[in-house]
Protein backbone atom coordinates (compact mmCIF):
# COMPACT_ATOMS: atom_id res chain seq x y z
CA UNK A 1 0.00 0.00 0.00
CA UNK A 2 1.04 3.44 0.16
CA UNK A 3 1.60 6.18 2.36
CA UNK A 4 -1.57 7.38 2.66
CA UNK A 5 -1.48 11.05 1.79
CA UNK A 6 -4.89 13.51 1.41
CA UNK A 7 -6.19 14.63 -1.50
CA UNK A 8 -4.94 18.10 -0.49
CA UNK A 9 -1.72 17.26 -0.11
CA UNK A 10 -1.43 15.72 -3.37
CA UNK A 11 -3.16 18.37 -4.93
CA UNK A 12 -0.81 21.15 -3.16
CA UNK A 13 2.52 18.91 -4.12
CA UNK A 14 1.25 19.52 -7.39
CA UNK A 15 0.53 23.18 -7.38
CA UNK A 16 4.24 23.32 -6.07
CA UNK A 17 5.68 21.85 -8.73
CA UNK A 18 4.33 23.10 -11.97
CA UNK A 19 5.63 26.57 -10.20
CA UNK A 20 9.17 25.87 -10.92
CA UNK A 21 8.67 23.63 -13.91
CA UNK A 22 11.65 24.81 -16.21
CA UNK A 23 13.92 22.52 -15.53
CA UNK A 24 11.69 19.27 -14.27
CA UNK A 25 10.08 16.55 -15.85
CA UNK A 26 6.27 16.81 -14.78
CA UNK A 27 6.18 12.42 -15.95
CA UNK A 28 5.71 11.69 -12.17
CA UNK A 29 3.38 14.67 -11.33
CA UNK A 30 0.95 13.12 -14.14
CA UNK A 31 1.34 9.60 -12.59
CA UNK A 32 0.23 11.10 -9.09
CA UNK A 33 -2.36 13.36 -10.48
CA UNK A 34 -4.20 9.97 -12.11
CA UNK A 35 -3.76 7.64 -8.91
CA UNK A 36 -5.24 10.25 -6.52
CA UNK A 37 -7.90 11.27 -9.35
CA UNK A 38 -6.85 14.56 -9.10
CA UNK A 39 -7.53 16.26 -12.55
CA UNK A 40 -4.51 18.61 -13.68
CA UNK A 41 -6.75 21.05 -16.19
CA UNK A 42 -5.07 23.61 -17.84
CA UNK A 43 -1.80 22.27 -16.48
CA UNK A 44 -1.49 19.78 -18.52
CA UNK A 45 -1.20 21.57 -21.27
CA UNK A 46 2.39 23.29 -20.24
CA UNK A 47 4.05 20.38 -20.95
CA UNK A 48 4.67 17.57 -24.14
CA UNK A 49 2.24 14.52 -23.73
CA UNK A 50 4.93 12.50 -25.75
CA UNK A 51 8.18 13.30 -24.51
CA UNK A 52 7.00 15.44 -21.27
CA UNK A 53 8.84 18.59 -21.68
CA UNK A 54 8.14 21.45 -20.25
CA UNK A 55 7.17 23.92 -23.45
CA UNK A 56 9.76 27.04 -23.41
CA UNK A 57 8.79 28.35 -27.33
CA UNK A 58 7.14 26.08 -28.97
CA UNK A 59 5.66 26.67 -32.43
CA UNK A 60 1.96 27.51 -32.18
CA UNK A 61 -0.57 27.41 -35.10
CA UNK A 62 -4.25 28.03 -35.23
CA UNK A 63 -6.51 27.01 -37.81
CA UNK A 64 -10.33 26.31 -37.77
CA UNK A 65 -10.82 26.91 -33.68
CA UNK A 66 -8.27 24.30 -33.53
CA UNK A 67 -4.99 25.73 -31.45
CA UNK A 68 -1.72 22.95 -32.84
CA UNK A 69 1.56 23.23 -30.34
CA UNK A 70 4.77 21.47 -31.50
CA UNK A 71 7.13 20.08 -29.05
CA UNK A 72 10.59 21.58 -29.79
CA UNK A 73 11.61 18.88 -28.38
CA UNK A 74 10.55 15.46 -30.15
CA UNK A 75 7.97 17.07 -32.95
CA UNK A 76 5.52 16.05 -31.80
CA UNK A 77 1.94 17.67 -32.20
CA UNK A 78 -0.74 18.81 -29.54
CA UNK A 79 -4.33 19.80 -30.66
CA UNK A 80 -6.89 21.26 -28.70
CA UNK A 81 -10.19 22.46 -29.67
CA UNK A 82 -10.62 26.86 -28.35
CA UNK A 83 -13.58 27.69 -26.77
CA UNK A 84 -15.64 30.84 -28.01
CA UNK A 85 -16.88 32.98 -25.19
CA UNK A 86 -19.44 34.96 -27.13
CA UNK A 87 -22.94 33.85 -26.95
């Protein structure tokens, strides 16, 4: 079993970390956040789903609502859908 830690404490060790991400690799963060359920939101998106670099400049196109990051890392390409706030 494990150690038994609290939601909140899981949830603050993550709120610490992603606040000096330059230089970390946020691969054990993610494995935390989905054992405790925790959901990581926007978060997630500051980082490469592939390789799990933290994004410094990567290349950003948009294109049909559709915002496309590039890892300048591996290459490899994140898509997510932008929400219109207009009614």
């Amino acid at each position: 079993m494990g150690k038994g830690k609290s939601k909140t404490d899981i949830i603050k060790e993550i709120e610490e970390f992603f606040l000096e991400i330059k230089n970390k690799t946020p691969k054990k963060i993610k494995k935390l956040a989905m054992r405790y359920n925790v959901p990581l939101k926007e978060k997630r998106k500051t980082f490469c789903k592939k390789c799990f670099t933290p994004y410094e400049n990567p290349k950003i196109r948009i294109k049909n609502k559709i915002k496309s990051v590039t890892c300048e890392n591996c290459g490899s390409v994140s898509r997510w859908r932008i929400k219109s706030n207009s009614s």
